[in-house]
PDB file of N, CA and C in Angstrom:
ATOM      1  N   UNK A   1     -82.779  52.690  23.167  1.00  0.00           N
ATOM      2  CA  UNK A   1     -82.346  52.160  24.452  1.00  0.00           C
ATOM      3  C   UNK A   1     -81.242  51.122  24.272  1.00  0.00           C
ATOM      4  N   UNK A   2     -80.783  50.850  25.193  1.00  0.00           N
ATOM      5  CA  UNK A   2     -79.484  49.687  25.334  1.00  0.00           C
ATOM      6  C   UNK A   2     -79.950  48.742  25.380  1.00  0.00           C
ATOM      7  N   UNK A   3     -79.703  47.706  25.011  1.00  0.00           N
ATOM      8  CA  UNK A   3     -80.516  46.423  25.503  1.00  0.00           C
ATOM      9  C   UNK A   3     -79.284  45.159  26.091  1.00  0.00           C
ATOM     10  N   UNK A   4     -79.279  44.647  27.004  1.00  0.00           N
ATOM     11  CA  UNK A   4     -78.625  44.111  27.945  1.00  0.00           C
ATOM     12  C   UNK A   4     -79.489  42.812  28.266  1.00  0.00           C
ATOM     13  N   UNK A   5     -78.989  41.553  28.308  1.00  0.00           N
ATOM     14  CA  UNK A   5     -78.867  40.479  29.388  1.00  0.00           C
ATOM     15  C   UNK A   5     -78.260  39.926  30.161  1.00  0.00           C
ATOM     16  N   UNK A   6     -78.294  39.679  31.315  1.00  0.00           N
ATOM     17  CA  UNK A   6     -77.735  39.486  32.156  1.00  0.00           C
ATOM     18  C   UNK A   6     -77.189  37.998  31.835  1.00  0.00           C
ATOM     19  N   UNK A   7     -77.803  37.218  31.055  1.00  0.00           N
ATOM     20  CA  UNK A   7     -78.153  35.807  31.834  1.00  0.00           C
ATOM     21  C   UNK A   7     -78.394  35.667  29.986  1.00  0.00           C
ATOM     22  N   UNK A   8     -77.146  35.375  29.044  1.00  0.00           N
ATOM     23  CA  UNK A   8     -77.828  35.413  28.078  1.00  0.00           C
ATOM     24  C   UNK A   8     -76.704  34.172  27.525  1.00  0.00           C
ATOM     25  N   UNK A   9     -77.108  33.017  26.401  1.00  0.00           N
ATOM     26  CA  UNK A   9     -76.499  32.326  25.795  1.00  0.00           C
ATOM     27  C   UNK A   9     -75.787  32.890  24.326  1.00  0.00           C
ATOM     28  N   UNK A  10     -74.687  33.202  24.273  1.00  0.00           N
ATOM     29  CA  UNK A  10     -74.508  33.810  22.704  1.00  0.00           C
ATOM     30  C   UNK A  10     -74.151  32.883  21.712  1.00  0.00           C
ATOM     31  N   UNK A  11     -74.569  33.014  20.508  1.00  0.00           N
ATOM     32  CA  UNK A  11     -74.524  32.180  19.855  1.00  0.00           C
ATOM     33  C   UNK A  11     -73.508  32.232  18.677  1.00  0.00           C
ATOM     34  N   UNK A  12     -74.016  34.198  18.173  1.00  0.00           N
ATOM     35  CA  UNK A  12     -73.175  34.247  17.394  1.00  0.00           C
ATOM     36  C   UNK A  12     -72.777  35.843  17.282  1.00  0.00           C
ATOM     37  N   UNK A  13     -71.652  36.174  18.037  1.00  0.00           N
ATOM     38  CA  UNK A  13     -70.588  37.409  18.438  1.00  0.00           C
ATOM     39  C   UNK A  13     -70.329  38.511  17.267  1.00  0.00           C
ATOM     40  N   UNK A  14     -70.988  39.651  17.763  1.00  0.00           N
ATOM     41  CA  UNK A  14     -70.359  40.796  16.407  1.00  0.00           C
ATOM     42  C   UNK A  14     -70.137  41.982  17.930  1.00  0.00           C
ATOM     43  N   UNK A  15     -69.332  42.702  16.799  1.00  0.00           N
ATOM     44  CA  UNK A  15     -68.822  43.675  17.908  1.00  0.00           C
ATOM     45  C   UNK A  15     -69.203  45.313  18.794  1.00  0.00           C
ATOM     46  N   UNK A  16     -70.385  45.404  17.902  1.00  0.00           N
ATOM     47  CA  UNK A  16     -71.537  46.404  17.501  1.00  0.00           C
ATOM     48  C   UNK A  16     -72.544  45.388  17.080  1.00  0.00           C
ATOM     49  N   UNK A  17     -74.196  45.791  17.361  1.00  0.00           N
ATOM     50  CA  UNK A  17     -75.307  45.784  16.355  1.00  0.00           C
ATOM     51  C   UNK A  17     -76.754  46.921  17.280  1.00  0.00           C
ATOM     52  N   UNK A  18     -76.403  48.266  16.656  1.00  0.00           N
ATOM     53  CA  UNK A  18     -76.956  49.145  16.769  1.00  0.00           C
ATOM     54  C   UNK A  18     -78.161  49.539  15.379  1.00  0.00           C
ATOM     55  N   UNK A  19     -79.818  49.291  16.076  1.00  0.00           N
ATOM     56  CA  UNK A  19     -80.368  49.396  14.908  1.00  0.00           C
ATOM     57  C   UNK A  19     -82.225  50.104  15.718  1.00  0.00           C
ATOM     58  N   UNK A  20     -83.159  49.823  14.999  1.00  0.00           N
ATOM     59  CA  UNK A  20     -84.455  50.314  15.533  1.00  0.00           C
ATOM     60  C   UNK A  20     -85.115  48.426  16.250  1.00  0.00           C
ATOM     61  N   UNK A  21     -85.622  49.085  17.293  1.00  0.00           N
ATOM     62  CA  UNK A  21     -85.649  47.921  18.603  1.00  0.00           C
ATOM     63  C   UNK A  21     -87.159  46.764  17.434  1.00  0.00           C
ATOM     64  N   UNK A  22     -87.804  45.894  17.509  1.00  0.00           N
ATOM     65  CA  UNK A  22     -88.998  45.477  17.056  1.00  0.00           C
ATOM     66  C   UNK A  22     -89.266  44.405  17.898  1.00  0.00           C
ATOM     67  N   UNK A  23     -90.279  44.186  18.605  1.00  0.00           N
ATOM     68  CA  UNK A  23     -90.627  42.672  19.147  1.00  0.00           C
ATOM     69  C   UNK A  23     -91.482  41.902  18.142  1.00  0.00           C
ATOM     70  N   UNK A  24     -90.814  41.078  18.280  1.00  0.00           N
ATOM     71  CA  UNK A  24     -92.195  39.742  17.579  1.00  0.00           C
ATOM     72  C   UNK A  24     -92.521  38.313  18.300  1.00  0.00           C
ATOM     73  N   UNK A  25     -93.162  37.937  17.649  1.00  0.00           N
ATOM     74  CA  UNK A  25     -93.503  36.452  18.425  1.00  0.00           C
ATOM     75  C   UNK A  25     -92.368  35.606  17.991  1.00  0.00           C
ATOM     76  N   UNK A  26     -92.072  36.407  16.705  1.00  0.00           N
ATOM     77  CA  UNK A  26     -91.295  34.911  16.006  1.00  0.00           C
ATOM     78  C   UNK A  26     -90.917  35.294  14.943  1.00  0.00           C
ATOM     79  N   UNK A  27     -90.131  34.728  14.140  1.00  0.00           N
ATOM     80  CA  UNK A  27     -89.229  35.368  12.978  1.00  0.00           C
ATOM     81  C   UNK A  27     -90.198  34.759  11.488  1.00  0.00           C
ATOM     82  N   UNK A  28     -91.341  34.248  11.944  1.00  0.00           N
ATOM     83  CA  UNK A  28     -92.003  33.256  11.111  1.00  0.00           C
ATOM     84  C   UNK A  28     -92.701  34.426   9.914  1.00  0.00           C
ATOM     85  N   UNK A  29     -93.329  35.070  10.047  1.00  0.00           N
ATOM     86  CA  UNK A  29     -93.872  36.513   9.549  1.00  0.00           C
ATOM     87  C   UNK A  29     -92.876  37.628   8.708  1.00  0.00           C
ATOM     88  N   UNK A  30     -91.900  37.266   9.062  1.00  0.00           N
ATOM     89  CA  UNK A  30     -91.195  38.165   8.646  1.00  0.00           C
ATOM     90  C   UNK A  30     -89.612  37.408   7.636  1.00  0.00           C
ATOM     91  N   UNK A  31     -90.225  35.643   6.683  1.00  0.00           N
ATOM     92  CA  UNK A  31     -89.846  35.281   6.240  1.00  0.00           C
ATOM     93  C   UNK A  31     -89.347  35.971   5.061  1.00  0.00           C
ATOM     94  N   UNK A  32     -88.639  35.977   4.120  1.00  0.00           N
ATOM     95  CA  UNK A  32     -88.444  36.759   2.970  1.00  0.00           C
ATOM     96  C   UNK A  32     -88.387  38.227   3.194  1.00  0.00           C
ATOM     97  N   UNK A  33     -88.976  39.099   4.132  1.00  0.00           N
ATOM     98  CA  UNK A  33     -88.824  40.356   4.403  1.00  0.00           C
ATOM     99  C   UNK A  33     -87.321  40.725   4.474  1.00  0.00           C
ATOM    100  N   UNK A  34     -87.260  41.797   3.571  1.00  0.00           N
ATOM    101  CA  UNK A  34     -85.900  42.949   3.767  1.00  0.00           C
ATOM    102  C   UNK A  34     -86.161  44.204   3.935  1.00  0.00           C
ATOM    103  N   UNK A  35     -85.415  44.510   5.488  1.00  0.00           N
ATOM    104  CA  UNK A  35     -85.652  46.008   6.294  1.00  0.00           C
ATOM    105  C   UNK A  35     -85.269  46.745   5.833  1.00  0.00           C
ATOM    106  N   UNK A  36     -85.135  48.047   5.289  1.00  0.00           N
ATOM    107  CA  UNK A  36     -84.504  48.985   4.932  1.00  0.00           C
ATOM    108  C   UNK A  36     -83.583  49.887   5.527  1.00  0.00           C
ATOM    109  N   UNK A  37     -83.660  49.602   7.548  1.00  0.00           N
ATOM    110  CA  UNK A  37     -82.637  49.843   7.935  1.00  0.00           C
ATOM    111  C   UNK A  37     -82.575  49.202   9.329  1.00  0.00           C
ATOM    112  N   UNK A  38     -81.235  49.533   9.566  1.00  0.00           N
ATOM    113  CA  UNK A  38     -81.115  48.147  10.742  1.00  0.00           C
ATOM    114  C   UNK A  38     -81.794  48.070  11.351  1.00  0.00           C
ATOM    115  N   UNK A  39     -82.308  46.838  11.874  1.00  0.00           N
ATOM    116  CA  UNK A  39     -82.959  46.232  13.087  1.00  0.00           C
ATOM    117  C   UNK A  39     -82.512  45.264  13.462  1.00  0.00           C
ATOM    118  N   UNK A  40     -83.105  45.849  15.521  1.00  0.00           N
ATOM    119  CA  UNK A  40     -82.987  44.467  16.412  1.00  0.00           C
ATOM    120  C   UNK A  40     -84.214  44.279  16.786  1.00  0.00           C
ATOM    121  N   UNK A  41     -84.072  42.300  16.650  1.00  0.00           N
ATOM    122  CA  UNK A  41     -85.433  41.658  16.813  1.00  0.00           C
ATOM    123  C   UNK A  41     -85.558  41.074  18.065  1.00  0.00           C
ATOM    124  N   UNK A  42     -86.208  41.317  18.590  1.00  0.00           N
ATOM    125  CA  UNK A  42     -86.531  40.390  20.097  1.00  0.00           C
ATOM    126  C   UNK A  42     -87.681  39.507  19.630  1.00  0.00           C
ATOM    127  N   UNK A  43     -87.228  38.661  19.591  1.00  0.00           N
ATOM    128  CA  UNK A  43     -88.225  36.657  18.975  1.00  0.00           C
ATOM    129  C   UNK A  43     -88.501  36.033  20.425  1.00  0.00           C
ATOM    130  N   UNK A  44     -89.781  36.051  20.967  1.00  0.00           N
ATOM    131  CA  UNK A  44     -90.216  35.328  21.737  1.00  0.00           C
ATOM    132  C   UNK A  44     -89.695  33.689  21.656  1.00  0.00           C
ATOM    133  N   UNK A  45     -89.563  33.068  20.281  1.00  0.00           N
ATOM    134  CA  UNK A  45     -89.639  31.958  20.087  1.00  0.00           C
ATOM    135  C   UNK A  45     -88.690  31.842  18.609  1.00  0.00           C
ATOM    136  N   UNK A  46     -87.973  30.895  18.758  1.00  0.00           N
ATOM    137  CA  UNK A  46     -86.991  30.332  17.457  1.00  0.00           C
ATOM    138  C   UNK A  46     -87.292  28.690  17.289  1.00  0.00           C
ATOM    139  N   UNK A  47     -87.748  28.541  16.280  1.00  0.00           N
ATOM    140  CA  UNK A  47     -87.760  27.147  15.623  1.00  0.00           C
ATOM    141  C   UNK A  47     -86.506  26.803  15.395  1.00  0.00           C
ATOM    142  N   UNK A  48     -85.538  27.111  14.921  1.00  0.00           N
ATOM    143  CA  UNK A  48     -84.155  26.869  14.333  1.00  0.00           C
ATOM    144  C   UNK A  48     -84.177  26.677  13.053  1.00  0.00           C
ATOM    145  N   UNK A  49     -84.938  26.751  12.408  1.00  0.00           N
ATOM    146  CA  UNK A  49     -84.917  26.563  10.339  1.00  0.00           C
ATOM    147  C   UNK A  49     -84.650  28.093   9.493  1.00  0.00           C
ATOM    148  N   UNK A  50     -85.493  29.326  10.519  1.00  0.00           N
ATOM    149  CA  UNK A  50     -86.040  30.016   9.961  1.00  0.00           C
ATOM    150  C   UNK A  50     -84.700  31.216   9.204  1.00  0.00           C
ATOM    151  N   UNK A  51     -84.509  31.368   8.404  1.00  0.00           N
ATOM    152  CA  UNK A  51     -83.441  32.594   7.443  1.00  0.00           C
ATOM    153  C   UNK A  51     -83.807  34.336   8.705  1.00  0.00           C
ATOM    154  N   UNK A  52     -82.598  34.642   8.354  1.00  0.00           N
ATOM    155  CA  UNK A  52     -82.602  36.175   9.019  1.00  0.00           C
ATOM    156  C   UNK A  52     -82.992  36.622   8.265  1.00  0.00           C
ATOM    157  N   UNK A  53     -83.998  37.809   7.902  1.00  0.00           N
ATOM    158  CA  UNK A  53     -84.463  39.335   7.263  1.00  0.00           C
ATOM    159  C   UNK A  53     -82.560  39.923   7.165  1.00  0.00           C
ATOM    160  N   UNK A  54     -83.158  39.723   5.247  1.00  0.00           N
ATOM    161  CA  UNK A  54     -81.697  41.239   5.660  1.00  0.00           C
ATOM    162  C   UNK A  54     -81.955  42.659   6.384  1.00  0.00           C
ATOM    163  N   UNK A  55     -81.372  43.039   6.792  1.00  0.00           N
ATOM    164  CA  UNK A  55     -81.471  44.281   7.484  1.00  0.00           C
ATOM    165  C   UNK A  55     -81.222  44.076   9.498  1.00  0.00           C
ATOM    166  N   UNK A  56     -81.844  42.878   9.324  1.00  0.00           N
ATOM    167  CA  UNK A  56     -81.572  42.501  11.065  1.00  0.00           C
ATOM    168  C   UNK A  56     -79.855  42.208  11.464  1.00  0.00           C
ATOM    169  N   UNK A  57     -79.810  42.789  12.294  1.00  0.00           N
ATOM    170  CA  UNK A  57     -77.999  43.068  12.808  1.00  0.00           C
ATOM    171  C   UNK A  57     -78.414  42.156  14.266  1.00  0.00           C
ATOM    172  N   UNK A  58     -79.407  42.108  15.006  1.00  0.00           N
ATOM    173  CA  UNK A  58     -79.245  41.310  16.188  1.00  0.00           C
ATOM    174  C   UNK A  58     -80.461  40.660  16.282  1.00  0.00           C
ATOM    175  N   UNK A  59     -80.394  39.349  16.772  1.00  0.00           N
ATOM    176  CA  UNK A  59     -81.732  39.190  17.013  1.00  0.00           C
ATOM    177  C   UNK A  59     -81.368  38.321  18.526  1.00  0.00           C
ATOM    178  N   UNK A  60     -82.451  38.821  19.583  1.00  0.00           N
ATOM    179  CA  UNK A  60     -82.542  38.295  20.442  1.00  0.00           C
ATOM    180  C   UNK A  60     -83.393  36.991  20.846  1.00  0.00           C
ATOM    181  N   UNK A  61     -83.721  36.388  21.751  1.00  0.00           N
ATOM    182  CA  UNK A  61     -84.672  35.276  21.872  1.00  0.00           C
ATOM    183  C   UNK A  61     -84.654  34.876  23.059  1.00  0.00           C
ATOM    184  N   UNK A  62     -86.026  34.615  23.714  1.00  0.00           N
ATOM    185  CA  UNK A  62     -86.280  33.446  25.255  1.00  0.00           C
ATOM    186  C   UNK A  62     -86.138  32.345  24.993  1.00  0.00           C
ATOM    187  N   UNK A  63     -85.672  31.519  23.322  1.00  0.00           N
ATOM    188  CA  UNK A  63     -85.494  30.263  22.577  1.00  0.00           C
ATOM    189  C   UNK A  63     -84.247  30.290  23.304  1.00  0.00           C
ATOM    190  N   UNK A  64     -84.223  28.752  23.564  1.00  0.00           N
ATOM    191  CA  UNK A  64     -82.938  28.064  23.509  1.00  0.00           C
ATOM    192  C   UNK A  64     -82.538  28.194  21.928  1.00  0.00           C
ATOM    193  N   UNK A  65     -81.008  28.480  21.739  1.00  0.00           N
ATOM    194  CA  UNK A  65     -80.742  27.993  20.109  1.00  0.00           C
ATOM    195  C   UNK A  65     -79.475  27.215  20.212  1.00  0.00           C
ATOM    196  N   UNK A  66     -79.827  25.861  19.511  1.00  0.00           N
ATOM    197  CA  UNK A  66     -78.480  25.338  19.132  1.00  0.00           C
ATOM    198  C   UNK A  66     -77.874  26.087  18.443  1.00  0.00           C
ATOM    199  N   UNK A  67     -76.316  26.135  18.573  1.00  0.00           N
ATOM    200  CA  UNK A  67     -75.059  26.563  18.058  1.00  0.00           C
ATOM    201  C   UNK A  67     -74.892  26.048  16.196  1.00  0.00           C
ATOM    202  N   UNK A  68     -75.445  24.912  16.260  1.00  0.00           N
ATOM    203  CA  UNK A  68     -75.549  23.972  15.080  1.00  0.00           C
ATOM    204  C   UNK A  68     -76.621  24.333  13.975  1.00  0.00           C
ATOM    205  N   UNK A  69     -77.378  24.837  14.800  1.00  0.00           N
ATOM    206  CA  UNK A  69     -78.824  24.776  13.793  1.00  0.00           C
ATOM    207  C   UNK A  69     -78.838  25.978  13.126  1.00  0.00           C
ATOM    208  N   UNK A  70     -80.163  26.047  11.819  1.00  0.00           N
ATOM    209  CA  UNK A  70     -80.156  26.964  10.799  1.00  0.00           C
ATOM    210  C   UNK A  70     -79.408  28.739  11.041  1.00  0.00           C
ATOM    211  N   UNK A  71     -80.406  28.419  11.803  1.00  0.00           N
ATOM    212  CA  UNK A  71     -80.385  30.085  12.345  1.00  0.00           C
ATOM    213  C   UNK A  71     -79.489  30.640  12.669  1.00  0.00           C
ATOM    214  N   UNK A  72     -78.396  29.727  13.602  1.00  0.00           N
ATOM    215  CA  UNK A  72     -77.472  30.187  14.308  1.00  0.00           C
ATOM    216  C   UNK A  72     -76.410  29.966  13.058  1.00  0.00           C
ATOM    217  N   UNK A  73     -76.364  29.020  12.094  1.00  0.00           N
ATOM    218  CA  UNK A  73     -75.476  29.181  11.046  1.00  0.00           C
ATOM    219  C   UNK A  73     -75.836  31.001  10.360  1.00  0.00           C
ATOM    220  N   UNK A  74     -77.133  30.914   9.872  1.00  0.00           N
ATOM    221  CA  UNK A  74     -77.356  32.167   9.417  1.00  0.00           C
ATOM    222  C   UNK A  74     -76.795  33.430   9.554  1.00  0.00           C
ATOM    223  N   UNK A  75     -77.234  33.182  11.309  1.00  0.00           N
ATOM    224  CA  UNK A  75     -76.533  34.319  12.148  1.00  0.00           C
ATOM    225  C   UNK A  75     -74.669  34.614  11.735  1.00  0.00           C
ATOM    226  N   UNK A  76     -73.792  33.286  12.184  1.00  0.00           N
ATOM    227  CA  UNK A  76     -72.728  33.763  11.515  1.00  0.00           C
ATOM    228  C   UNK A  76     -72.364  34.330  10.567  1.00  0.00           C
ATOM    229  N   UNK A  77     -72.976  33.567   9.463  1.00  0.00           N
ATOM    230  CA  UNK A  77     -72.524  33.991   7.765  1.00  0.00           C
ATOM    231  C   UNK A  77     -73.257  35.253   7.599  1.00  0.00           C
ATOM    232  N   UNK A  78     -74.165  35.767   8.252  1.00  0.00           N
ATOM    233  CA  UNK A  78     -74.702  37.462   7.533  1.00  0.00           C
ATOM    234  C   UNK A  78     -73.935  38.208   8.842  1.00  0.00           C
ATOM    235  N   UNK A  79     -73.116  37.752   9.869  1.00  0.00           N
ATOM    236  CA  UNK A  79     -72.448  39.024  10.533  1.00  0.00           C
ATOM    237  C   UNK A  79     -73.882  39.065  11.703  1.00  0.00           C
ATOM    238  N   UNK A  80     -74.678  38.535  12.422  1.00  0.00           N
ATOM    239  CA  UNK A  80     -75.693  38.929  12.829  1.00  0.00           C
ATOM    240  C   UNK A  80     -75.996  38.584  14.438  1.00  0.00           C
ATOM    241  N   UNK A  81     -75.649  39.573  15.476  1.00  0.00           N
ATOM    242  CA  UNK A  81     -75.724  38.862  16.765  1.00  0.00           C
ATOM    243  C   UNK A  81     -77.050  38.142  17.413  1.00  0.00           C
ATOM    244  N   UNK A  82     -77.097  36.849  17.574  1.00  0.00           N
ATOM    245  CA  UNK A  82     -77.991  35.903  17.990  1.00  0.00           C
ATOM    246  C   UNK A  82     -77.542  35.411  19.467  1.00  0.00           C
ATOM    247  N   UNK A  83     -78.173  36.261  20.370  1.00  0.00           N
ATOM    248  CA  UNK A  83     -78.642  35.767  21.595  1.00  0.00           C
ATOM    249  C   UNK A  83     -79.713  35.297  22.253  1.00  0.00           C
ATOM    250  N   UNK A  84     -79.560  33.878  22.938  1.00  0.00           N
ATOM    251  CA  UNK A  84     -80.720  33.531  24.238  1.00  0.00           C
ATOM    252  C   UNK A  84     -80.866  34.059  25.364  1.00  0.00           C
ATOM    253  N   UNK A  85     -82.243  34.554  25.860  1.00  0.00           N
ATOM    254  CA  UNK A  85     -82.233  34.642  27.725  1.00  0.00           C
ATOM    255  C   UNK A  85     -82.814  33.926  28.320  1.00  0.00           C
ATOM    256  N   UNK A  86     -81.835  33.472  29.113  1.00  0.00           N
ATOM    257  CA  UNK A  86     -82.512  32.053  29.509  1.00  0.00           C
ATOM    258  C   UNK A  86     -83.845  32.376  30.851  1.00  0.00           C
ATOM    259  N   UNK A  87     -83.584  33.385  31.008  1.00  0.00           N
ATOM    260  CA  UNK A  87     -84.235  34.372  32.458  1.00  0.00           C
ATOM    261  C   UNK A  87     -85.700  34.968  32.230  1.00  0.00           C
ATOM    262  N   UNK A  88     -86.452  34.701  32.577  1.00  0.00           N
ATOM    263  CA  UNK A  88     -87.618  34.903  32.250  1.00  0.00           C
ATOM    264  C   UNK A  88     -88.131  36.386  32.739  1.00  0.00           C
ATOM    265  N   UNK A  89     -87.447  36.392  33.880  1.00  0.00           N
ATOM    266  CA  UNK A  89     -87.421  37.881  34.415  1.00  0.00           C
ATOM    267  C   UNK A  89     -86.267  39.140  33.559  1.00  0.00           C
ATOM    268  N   UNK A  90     -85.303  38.375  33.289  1.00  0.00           N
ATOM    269  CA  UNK A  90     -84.817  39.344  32.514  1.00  0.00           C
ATOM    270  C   UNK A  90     -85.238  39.309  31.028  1.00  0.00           C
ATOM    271  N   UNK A  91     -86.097  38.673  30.598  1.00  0.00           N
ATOM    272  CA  UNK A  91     -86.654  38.440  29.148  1.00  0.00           C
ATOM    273  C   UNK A  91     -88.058  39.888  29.302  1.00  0.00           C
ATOM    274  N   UNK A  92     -88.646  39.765  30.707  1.00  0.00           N
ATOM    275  CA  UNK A  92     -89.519  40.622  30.479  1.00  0.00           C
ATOM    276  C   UNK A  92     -89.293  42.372  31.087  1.00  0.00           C
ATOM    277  N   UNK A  93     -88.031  42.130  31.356  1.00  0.00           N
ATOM    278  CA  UNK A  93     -87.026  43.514  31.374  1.00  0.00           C
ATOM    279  C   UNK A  93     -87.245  44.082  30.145  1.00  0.00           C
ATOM    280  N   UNK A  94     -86.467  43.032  29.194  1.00  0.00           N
ATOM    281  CA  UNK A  94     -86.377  43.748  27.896  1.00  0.00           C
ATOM    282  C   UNK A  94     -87.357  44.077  27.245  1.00  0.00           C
ATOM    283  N   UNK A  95     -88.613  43.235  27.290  1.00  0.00           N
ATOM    284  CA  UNK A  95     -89.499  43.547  26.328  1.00  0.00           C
ATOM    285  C   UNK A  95     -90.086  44.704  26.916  1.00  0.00           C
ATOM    286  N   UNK A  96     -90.377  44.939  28.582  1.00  0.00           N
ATOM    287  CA  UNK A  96     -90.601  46.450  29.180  1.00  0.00           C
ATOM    288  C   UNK A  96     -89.889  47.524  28.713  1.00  0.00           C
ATOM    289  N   UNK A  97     -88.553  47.413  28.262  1.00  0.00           N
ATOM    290  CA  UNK A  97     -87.954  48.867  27.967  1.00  0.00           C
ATOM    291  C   UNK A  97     -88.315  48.647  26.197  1.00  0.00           C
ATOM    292  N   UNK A  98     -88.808  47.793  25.459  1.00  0.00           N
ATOM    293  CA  UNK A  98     -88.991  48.335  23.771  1.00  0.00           C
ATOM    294  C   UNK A  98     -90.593  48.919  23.774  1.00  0.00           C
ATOM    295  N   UNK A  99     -91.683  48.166  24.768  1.00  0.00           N
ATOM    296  CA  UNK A  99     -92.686  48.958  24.486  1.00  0.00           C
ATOM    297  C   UNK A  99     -92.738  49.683  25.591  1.00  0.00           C
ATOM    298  N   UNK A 100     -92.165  50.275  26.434  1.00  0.00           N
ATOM    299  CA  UNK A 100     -92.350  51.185  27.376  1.00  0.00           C
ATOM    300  C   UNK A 100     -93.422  51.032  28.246  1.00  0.00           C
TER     301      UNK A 100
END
C-alpha cells in the first residue's frame, strides 16, 4: 500500500523509500537488528537516542522528533525517511491500512 500523511513533520527527505510495511511500538526491540530487505517502520513512539535497523528506508512516527536529536541525525547519514504525524486521526489511518 501507499502510505501518506496528510499532516506530517519531515525530518529527514529521500526521494523514494519503497519497502515491506511493519508496525511497532517502538524502535526499542529492534535495537541492533539488520533486515534483510527493505522496510518501513511505523513507531508509535521515538525516544530520540535510538540507531536505525539497517535495512529500514522509512520510518514513520506519532513522536514528535527533534531535527537535532539521535535519530533524526541517523536518519540523514543512512539515507532514511523519518516522518512525524502529528494527527491522531491520520496516525490511525495508517496503522488501518498495514493491518487491514
Amino acid at each position: 500500500p501507499t502510505l501518506c500523511c496528510a499532516v506530517a513533520q519531515v525530518v529527514s527527505q529521500v526521494p523514494n523509500a519503497t519497502g515491506e510495511v511493519v508496525l511497532l511500538p517502538n524502535l526499542l526491540g529492534v535495537q541492533g537488528v539488520a533486515f534483510d530487505k527493505p522496510m518501513v517502520v511505523l513507531a508509535q513512539t521515538l525516544g530520540g537516542m535510538e540507531d536505525i535497523p539497517d535495512g529500514v528506508v522509512a520510518l514513520l512516527t506519532r513522536s514528535s522528533t527533534d531535527v537535532l536529536s539521535h535519530v533524526a541525525i541517523r536518519a540523514r547519514t543512512q539515507g532514511v525517511l523519518l516522518a512525524g504525524c502529528s494527527d491522531e486521526e491520520e496516525w490511525k489511518h495508517l496503522v488501518e491500512i498495514v493491518v487491514g
